[in-house]
C-alpha atoms as a PDB file:
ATOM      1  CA  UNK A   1      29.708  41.080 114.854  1.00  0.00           C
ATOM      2  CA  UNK A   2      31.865  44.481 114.133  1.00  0.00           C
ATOM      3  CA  UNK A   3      32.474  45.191 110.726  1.00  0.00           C
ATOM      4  CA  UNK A   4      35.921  46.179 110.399  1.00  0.00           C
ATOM      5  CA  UNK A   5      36.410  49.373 107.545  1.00  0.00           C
ATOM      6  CA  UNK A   6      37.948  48.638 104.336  1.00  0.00           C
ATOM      7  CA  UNK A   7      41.654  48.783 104.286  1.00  0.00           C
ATOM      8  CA  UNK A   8      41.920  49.050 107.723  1.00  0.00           C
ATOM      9  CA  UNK A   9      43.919  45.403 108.123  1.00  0.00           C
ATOM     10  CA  UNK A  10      46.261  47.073 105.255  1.00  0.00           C
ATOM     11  CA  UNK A  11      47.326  50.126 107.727  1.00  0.00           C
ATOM     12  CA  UNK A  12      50.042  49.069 109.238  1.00  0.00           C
ATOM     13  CA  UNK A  13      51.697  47.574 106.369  1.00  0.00           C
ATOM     14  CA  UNK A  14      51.196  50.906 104.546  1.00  0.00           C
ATOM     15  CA  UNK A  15      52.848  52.747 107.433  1.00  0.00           C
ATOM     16  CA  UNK A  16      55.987  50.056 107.559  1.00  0.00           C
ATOM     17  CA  UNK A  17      56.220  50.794 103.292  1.00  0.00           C
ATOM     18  CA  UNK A  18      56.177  54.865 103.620  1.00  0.00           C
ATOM     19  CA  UNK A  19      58.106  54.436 106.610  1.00  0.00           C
ATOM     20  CA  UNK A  20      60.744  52.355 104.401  1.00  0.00           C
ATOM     21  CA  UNK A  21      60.330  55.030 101.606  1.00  0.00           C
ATOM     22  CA  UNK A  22      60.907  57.765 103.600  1.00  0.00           C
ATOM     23  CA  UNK A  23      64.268  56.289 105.349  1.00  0.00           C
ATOM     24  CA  UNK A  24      65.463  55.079 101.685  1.00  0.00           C
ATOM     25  CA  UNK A  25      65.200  58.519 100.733  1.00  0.00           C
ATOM     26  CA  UNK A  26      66.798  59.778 103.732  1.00  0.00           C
ATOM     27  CA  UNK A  27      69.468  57.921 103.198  1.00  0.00           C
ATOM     28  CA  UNK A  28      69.574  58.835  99.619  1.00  0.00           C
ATOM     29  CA  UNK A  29      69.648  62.436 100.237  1.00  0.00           C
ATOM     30  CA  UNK A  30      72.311  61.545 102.749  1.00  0.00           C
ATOM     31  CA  UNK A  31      74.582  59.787 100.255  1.00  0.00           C
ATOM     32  CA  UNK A  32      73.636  62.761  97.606  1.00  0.00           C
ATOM     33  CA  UNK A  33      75.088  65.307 100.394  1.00  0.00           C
ATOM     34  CA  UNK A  34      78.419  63.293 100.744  1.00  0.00           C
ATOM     35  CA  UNK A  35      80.966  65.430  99.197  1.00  0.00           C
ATOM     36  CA  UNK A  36      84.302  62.782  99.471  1.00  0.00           C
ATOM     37  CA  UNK A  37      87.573  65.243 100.815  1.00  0.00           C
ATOM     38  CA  UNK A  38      89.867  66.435  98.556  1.00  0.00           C
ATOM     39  CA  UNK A  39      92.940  64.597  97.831  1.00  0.00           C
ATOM     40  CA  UNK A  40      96.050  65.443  99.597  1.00  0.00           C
ATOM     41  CA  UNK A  41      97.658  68.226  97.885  1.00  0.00           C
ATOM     42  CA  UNK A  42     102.178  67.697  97.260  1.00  0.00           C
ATOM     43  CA  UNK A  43     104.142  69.814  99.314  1.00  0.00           C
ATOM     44  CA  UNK A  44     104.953  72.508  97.378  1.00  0.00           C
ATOM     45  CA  UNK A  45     108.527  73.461  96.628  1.00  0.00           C
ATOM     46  CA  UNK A  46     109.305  76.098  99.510  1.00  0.00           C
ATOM     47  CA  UNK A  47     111.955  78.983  98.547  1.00  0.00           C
ATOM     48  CA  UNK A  48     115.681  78.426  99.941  1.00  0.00           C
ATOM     49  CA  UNK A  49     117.056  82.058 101.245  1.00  0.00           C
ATOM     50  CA  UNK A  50     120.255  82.723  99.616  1.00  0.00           C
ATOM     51  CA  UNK A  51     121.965  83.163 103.089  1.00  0.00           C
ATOM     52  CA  UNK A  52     121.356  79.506 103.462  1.00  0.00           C
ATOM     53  CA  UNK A  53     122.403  78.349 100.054  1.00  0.00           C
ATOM     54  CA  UNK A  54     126.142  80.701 100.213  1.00  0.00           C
ATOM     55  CA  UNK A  55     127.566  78.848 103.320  1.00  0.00           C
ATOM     56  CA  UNK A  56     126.772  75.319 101.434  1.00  0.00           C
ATOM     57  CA  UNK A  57     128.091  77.105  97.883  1.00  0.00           C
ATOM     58  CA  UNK A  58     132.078  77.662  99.947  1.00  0.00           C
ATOM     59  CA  UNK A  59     132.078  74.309 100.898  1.00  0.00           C
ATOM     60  CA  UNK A  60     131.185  72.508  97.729  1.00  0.00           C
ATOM     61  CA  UNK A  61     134.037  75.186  96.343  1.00  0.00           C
ATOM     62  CA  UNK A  62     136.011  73.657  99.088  1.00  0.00           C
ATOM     63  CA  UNK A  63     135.593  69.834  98.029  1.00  0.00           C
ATOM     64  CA  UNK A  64     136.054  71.246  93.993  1.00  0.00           C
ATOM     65  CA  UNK A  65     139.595  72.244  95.082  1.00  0.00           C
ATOM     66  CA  UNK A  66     140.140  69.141  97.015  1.00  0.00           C
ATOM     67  CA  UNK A  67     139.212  66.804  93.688  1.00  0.00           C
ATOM     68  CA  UNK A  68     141.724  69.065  91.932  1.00  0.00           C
ATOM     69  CA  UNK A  69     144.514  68.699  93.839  1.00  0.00           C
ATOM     70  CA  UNK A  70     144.156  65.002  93.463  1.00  0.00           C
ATOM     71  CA  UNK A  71     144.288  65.699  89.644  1.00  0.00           C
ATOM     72  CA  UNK A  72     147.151  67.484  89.939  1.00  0.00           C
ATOM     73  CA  UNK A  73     149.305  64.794  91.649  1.00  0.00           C
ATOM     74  CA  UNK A  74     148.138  62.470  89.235  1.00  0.00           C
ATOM     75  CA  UNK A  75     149.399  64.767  86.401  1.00  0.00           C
ATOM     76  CA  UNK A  76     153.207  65.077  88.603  1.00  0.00           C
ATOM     77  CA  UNK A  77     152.263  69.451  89.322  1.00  0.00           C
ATOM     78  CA  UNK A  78     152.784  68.896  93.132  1.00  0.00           C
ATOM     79  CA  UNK A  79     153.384  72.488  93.474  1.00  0.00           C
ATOM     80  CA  UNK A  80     150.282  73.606  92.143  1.00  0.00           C
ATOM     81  CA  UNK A  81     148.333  70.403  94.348  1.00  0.00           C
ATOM     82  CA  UNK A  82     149.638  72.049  97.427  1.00  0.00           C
ATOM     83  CA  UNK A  83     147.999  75.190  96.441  1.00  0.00           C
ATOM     84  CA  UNK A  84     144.430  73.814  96.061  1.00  0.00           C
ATOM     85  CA  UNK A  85     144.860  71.793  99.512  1.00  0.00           C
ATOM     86  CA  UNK A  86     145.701  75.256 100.711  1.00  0.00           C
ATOM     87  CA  UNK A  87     142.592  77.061  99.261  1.00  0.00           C
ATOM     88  CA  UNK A  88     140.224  73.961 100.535  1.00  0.00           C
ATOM     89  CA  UNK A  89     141.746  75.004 103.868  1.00  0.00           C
ATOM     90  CA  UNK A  90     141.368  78.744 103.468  1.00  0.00           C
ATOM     91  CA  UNK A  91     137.618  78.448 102.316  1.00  0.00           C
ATOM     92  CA  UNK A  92     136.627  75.753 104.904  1.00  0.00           C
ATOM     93  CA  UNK A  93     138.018  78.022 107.464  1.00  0.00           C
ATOM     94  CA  UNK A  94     135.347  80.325 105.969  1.00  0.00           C
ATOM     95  CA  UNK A  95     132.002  78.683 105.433  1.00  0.00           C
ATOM     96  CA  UNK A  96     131.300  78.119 109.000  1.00  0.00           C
ATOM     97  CA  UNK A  97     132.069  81.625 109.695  1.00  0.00           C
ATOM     98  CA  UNK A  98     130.004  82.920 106.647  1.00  0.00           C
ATOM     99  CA  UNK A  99     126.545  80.637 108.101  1.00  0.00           C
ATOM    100  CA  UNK A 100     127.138  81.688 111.565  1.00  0.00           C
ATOM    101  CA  UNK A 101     127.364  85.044 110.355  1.00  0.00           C
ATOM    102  CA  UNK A 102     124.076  85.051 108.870  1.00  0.00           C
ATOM    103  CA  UNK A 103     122.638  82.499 110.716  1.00  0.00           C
ATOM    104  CA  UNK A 104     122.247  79.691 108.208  1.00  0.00           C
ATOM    105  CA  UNK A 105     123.506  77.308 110.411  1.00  0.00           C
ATOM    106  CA  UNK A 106     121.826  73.297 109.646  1.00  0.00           C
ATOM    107  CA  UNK A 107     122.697  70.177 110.274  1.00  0.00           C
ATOM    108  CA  UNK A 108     122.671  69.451 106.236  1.00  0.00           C
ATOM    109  CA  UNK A 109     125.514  72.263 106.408  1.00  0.00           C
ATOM    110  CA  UNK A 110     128.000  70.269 109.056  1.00  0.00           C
ATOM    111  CA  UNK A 111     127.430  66.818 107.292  1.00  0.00           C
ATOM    112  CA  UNK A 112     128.072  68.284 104.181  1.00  0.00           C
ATOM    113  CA  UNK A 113     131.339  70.339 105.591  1.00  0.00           C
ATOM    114  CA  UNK A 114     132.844  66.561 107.171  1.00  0.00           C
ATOM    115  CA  UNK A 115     132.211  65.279 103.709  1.00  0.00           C
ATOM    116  CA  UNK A 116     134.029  67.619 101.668  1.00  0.00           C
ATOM    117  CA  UNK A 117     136.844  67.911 104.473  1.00  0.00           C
ATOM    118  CA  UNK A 118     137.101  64.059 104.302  1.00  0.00           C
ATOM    119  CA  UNK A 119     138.118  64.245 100.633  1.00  0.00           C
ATOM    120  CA  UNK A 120     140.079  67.424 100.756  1.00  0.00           C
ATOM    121  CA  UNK A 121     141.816  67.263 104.256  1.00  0.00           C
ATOM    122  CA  UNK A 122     141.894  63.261 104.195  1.00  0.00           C
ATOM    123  CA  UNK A 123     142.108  61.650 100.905  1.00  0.00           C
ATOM    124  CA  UNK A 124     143.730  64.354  98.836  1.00  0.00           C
ATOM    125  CA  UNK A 125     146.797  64.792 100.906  1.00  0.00           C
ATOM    126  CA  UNK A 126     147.428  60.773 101.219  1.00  0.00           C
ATOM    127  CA  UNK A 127     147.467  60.420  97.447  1.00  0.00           C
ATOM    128  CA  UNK A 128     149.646  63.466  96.984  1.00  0.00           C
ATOM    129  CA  UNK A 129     152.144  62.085  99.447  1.00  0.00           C
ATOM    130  CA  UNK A 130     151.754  58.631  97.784  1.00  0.00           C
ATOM    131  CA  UNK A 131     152.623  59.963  94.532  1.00  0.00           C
ATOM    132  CA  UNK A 132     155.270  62.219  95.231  1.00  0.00           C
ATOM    133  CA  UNK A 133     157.025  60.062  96.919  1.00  0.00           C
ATOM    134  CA  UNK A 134     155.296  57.544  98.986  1.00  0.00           C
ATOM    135  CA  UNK A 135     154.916  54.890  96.123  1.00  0.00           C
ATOM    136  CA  UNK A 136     159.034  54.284  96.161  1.00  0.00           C
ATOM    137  CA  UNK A 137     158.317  51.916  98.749  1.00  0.00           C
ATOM    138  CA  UNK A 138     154.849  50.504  97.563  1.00  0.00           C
ATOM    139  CA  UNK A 139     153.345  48.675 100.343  1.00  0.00           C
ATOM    140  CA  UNK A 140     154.455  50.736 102.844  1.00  0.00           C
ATOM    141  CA  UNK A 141     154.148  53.843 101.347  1.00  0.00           C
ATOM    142  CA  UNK A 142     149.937  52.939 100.105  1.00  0.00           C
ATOM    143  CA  UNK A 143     149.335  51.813 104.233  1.00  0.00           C
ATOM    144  CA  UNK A 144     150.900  55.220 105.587  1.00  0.00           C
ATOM    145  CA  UNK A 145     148.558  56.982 103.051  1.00  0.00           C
ATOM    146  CA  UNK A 146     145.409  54.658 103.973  1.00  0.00           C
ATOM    147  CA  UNK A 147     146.702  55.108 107.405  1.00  0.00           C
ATOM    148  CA  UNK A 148     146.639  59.175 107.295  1.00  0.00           C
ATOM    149  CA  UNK A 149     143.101  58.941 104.986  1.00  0.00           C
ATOM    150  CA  UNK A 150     141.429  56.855 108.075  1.00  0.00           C
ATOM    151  CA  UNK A 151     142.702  59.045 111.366  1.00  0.00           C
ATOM    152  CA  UNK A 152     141.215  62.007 108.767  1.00  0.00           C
ATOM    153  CA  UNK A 153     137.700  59.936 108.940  1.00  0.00           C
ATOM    154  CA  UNK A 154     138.004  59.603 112.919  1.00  0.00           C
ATOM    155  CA  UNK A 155     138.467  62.789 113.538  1.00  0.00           C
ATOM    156  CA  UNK A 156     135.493  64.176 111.605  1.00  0.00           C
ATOM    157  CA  UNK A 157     133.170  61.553 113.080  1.00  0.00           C
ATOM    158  CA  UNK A 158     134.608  62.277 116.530  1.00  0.00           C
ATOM    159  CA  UNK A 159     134.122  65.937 115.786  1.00  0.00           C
ATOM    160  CA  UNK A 160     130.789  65.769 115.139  1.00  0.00           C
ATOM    161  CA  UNK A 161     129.617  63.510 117.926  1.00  0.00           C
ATOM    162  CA  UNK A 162     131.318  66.022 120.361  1.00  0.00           C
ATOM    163  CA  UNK A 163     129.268  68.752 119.017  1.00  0.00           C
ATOM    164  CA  UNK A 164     126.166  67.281 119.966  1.00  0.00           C
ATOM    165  CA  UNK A 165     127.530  66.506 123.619  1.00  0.00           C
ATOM    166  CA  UNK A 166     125.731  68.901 126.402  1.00  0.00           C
ATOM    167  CA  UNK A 167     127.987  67.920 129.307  1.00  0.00           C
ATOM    168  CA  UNK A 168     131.119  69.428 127.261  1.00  0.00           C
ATOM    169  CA  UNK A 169     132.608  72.300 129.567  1.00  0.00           C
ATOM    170  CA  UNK A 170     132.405  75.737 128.059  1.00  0.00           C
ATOM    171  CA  UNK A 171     136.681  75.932 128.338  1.00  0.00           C
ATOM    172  CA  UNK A 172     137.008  72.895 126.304  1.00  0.00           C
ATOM    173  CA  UNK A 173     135.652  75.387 123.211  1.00  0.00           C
ATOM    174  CA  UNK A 174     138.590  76.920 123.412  1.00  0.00           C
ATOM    175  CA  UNK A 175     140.933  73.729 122.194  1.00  0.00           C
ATOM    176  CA  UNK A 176     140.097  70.611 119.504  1.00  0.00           C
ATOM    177  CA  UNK A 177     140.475  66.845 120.622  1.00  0.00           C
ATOM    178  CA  UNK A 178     142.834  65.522 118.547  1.00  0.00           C
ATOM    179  CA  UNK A 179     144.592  67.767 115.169  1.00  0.00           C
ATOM    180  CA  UNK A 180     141.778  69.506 112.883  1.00  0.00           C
ATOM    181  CA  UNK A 181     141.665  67.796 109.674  1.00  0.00           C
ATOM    182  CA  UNK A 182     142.927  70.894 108.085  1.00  0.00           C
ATOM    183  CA  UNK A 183     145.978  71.524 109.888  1.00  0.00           C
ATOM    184  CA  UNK A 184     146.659  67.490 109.478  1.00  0.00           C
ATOM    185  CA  UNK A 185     146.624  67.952 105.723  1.00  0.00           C
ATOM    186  CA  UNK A 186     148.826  71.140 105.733  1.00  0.00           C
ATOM    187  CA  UNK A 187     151.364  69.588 108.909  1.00  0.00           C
ATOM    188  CA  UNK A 188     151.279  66.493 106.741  1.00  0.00           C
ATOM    189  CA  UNK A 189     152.641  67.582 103.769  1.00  0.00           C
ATOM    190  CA  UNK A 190     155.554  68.931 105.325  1.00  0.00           C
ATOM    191  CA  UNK A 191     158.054  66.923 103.295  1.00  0.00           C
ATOM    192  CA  UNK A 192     156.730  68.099  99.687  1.00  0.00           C
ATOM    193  CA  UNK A 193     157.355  71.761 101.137  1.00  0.00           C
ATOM    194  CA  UNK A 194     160.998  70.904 102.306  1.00  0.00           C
ATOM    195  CA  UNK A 195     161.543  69.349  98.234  1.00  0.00           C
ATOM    196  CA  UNK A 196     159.887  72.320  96.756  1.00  0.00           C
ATOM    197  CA  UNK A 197     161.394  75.172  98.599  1.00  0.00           C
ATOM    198  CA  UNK A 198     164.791  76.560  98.162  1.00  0.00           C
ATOM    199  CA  UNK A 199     166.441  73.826 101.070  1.00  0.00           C
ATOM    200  CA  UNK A 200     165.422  71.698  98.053  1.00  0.00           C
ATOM    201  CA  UNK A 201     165.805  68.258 100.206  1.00  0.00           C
ATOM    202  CA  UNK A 202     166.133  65.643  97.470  1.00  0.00           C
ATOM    203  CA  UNK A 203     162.795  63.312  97.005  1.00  0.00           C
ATOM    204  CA  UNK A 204     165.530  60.098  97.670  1.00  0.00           C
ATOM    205  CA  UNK A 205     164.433  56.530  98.323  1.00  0.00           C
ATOM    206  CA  UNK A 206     166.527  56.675 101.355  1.00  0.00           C
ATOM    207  CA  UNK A 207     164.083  58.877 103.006  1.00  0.00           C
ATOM    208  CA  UNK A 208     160.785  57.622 102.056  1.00  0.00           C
ATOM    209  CA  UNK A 209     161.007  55.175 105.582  1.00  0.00           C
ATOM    210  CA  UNK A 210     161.324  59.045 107.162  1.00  0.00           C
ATOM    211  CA  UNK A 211     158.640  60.451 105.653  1.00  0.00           C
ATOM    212  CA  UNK A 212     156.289  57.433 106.097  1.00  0.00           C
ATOM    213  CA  UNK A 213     157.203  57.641 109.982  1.00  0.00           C
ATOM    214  CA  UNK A 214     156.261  61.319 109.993  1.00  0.00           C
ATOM    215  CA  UNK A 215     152.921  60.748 107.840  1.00  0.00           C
ATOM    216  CA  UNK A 216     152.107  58.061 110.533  1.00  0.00           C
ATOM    217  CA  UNK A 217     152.755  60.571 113.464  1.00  0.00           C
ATOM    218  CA  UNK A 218     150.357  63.526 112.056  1.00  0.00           C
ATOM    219  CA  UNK A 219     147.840  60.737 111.609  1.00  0.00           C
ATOM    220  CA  UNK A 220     148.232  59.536 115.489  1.00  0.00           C
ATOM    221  CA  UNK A 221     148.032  63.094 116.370  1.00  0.00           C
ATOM    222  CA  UNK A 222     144.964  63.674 114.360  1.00  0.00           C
ATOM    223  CA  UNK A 223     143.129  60.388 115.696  1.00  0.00           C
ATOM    224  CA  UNK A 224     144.271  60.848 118.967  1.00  0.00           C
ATOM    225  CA  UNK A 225     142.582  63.262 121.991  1.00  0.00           C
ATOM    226  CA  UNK A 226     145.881  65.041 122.305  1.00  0.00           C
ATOM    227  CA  UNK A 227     144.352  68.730 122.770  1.00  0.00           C
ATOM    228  CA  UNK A 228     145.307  71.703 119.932  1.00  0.00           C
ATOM    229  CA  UNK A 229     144.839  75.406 119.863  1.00  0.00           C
ATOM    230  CA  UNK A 230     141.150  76.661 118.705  1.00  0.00           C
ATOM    231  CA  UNK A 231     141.326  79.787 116.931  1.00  0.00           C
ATOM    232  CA  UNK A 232     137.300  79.731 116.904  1.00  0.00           C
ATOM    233  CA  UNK A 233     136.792  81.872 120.205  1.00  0.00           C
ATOM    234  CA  UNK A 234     139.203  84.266 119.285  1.00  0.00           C
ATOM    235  CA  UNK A 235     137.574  87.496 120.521  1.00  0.00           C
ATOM    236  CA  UNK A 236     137.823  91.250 119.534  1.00  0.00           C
ATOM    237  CA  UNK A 237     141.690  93.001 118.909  1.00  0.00           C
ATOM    238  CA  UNK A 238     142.119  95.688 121.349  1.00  0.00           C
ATOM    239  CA  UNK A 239     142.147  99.092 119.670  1.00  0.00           C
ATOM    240  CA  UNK A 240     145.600  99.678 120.280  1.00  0.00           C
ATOM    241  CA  UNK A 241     146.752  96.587 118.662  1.00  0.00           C
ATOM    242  CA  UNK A 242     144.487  96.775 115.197  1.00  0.00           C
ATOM    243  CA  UNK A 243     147.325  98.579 113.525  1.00  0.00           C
ATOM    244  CA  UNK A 244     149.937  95.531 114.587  1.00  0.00           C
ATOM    245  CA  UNK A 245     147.745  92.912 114.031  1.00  0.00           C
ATOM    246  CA  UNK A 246     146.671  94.201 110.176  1.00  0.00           C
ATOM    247  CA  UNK A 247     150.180  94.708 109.794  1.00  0.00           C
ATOM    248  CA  UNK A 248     150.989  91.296 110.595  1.00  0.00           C
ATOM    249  CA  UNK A 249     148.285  89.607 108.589  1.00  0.00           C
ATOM    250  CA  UNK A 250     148.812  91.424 105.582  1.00  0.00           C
ATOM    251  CA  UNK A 251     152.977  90.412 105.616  1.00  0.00           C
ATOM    252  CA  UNK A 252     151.734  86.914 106.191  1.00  0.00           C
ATOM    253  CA  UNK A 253     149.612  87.159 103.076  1.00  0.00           C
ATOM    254  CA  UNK A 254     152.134  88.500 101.025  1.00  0.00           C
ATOM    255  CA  UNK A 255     154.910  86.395 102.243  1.00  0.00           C
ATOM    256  CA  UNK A 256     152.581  83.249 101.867  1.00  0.00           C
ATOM    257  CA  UNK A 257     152.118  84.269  98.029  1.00  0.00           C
ATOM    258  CA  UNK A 258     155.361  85.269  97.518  1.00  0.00           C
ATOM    259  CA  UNK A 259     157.431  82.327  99.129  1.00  0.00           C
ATOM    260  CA  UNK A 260     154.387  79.703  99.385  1.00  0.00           C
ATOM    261  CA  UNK A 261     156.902  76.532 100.324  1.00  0.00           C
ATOM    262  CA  UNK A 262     159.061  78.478 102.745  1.00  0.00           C
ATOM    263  CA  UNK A 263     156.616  79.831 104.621  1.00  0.00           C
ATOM    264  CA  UNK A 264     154.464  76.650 104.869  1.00  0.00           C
ATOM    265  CA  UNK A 265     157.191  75.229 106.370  1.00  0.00           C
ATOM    266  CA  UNK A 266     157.901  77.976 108.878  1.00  0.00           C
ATOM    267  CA  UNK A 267     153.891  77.783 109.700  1.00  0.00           C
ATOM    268  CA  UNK A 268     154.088  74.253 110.086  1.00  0.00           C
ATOM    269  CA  UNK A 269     156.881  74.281 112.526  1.00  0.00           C
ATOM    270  CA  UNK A 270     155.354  76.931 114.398  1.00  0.00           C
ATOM    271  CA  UNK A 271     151.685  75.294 114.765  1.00  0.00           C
ATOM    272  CA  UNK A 272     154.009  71.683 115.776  1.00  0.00           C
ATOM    273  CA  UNK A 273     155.510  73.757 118.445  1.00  0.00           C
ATOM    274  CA  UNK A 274     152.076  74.907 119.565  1.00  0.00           C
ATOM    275  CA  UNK A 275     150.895  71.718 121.207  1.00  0.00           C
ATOM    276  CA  UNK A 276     152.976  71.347 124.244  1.00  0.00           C
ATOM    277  CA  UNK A 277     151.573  74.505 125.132  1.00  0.00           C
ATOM    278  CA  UNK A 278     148.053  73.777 123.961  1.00  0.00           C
ATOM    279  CA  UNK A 279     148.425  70.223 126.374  1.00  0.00           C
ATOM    280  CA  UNK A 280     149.558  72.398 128.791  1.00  0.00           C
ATOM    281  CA  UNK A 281     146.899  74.973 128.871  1.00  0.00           C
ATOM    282  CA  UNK A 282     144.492  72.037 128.877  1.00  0.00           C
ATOM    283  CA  UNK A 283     145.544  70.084 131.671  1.00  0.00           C
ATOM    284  CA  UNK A 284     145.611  73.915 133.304  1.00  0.00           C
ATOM    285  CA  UNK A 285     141.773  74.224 132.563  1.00  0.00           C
ATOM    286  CA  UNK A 286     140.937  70.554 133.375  1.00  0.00           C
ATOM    287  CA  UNK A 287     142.701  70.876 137.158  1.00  0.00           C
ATOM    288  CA  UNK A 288     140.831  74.723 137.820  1.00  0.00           C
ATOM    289  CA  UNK A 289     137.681  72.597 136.885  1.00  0.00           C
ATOM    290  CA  UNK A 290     138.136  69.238 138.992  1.00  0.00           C
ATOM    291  CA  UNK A 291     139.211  71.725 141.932  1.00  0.00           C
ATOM    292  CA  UNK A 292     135.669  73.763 141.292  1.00  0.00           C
ATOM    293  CA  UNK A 293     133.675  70.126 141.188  1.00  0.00           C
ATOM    294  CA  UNK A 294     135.631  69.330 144.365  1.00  0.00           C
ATOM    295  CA  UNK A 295     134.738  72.877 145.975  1.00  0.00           C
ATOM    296  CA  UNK A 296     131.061  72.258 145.435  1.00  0.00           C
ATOM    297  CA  UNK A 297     130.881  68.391 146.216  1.00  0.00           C
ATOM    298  CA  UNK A 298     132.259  68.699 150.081  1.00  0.00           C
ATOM    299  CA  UNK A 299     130.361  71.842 150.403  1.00  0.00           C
ATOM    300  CA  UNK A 300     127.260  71.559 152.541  1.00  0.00           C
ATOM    301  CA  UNK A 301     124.168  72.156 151.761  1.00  0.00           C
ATOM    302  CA  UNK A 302     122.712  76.036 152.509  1.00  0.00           C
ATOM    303  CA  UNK A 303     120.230  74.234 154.901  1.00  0.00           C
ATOM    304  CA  UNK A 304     122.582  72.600 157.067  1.00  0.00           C
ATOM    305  CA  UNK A 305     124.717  75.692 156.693  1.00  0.00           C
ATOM    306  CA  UNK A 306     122.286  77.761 158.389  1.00  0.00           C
ATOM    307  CA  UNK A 307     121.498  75.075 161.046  1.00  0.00           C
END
């Protein structure tokens, strides 16, 4: 009979033990290796360029004179209320020029600018009319002025839908859909100017039903898709008409500072009388285009042309 050696029968169970040992400590040296990652570092706050924060500074300016012109037809100065709807106008008329002059165009910027035009170009104006004179003839009066603060809201959200629109004709830059909300708010406060100029038309009861018809007319015009004047694609001045056109600007200014009630009213009229033409030139553009669409539809193709 074979003798088997001593601690032979033990051999394999020796091997599965070191075996054991030696993958323990793999794993150990494994688990001693694992470094966990690094916890997700904040997002740091990133540096604004000034050229984006200057366009966004004139419209908050904007909306600051908007608030104060409602304080100042709660406190009966009309005059000087008119004067801060005008400077809301003159700086909103500015900040979109000032970012697309240096490129600081966002969409924060244009949400921002329908805000601050909704309060000074929408709600300002309908209280000042309600105060002034509006509020003789309560009910009616407070709807006209809800009326005019509402077609203000439509206008802006219609505005900015139709800037996102990629099948809007290149021509149609040249007009707005519907009166801007800043010419609304000056058009609309066309009676305070005829009270506060030297025609000095009395602020009587018997014309409030007058002036709530007109309020509701500037607010149909500015809800509606009547087409105005653009003055955004107004290109360069000729050389030879630089010296006319300074000229002319400057007398504005100084007859605008000078005799601020008459010559709102004169602008007023003027811009009214504007439209027909601005419908006209419209329906102009929209026929040259549906005769081009026309041209190309019945034209055949170059294949068939050649055949």
């Amino acid at each position: 009979m074979k003798e088997t050696p001593p601690g032979s029968r033990h051999d394999h169970g020796g091997q599965d033990n070191d075996a054991k040992v030696l993958r323990l400590r793999g794993e150990a040296s494994e688990f001693e290796n694992f470094h966990p990652p690094p916890p997700p570092r904040g997002r740091g706050i990133r540096a604004v360029p000034l050229r984006v924060i200057l366009p966004n500074l004139v419209t908050l300016l904007a909306l600051s004179m908007g608030l104060t012109a409602i304080r100042f037809a709660i406190e009966g100065q009309f005059e000087t209320a008119v004067v801060a709807v005008i400077a809301a106008a003159i700086l909103d008329g500015l900040d979109g020029r000032i970012a697309r002059a240096l490129r600081s165009t966002s969409r924060f910027g244009a949400e921002l600018d329908s805000l601050a035009d909704f309060v000074a170009f929408g709600v300002a104006p309908a209280l000042i009319l309600y105060f002034w004179g509006l509020h003789e003839i309560k009910s009616f009066g407070w709807f006209a002025a809800l009326v005019f603060a509402i077609a203000a809201a439509l206008r802006l959200a219609r505005f900015n839908v139709m800037i996102d629109d990629p099948n809007r004709p290149s021509w149609q830059a040249h007009f707005f859909t519907g009166m801007p909300a800043p010419a609304g708010a000056i058009v609309g406060l066309l009676p305070l100017y005829l009270n506060l100029s030297i025609l000095a038309v009395p602020n009587a009861r018997a014309l409030v039903p007058f002036e709530i018809a007109y309020v509701l007319i500037v607010a149909f015009l500015m809800a509606s898709r009547i087409p105005h004047f653009s003055g955004k694609r107004i290109g360069r001045v000729p050389r030879e008409y630089v010296i006319a056109v300074l000229f002319g600007i400057a007398a504005c200014i100084l007859l605008l500072a000078t005799f601020t009630m008459e010559m709102l009213i004169v602008l007023t009229l003027v811009y009214l009388a504007t439209i027909p033409f601005a419908i006209r030139r419209f329906n102009a553009y929209l026929a040259a285009d549906a005769a081009r669409q026309a041209t190309t539809a019945g034209a055949p193709p170059v294949a068939q042309a050649r055949k």
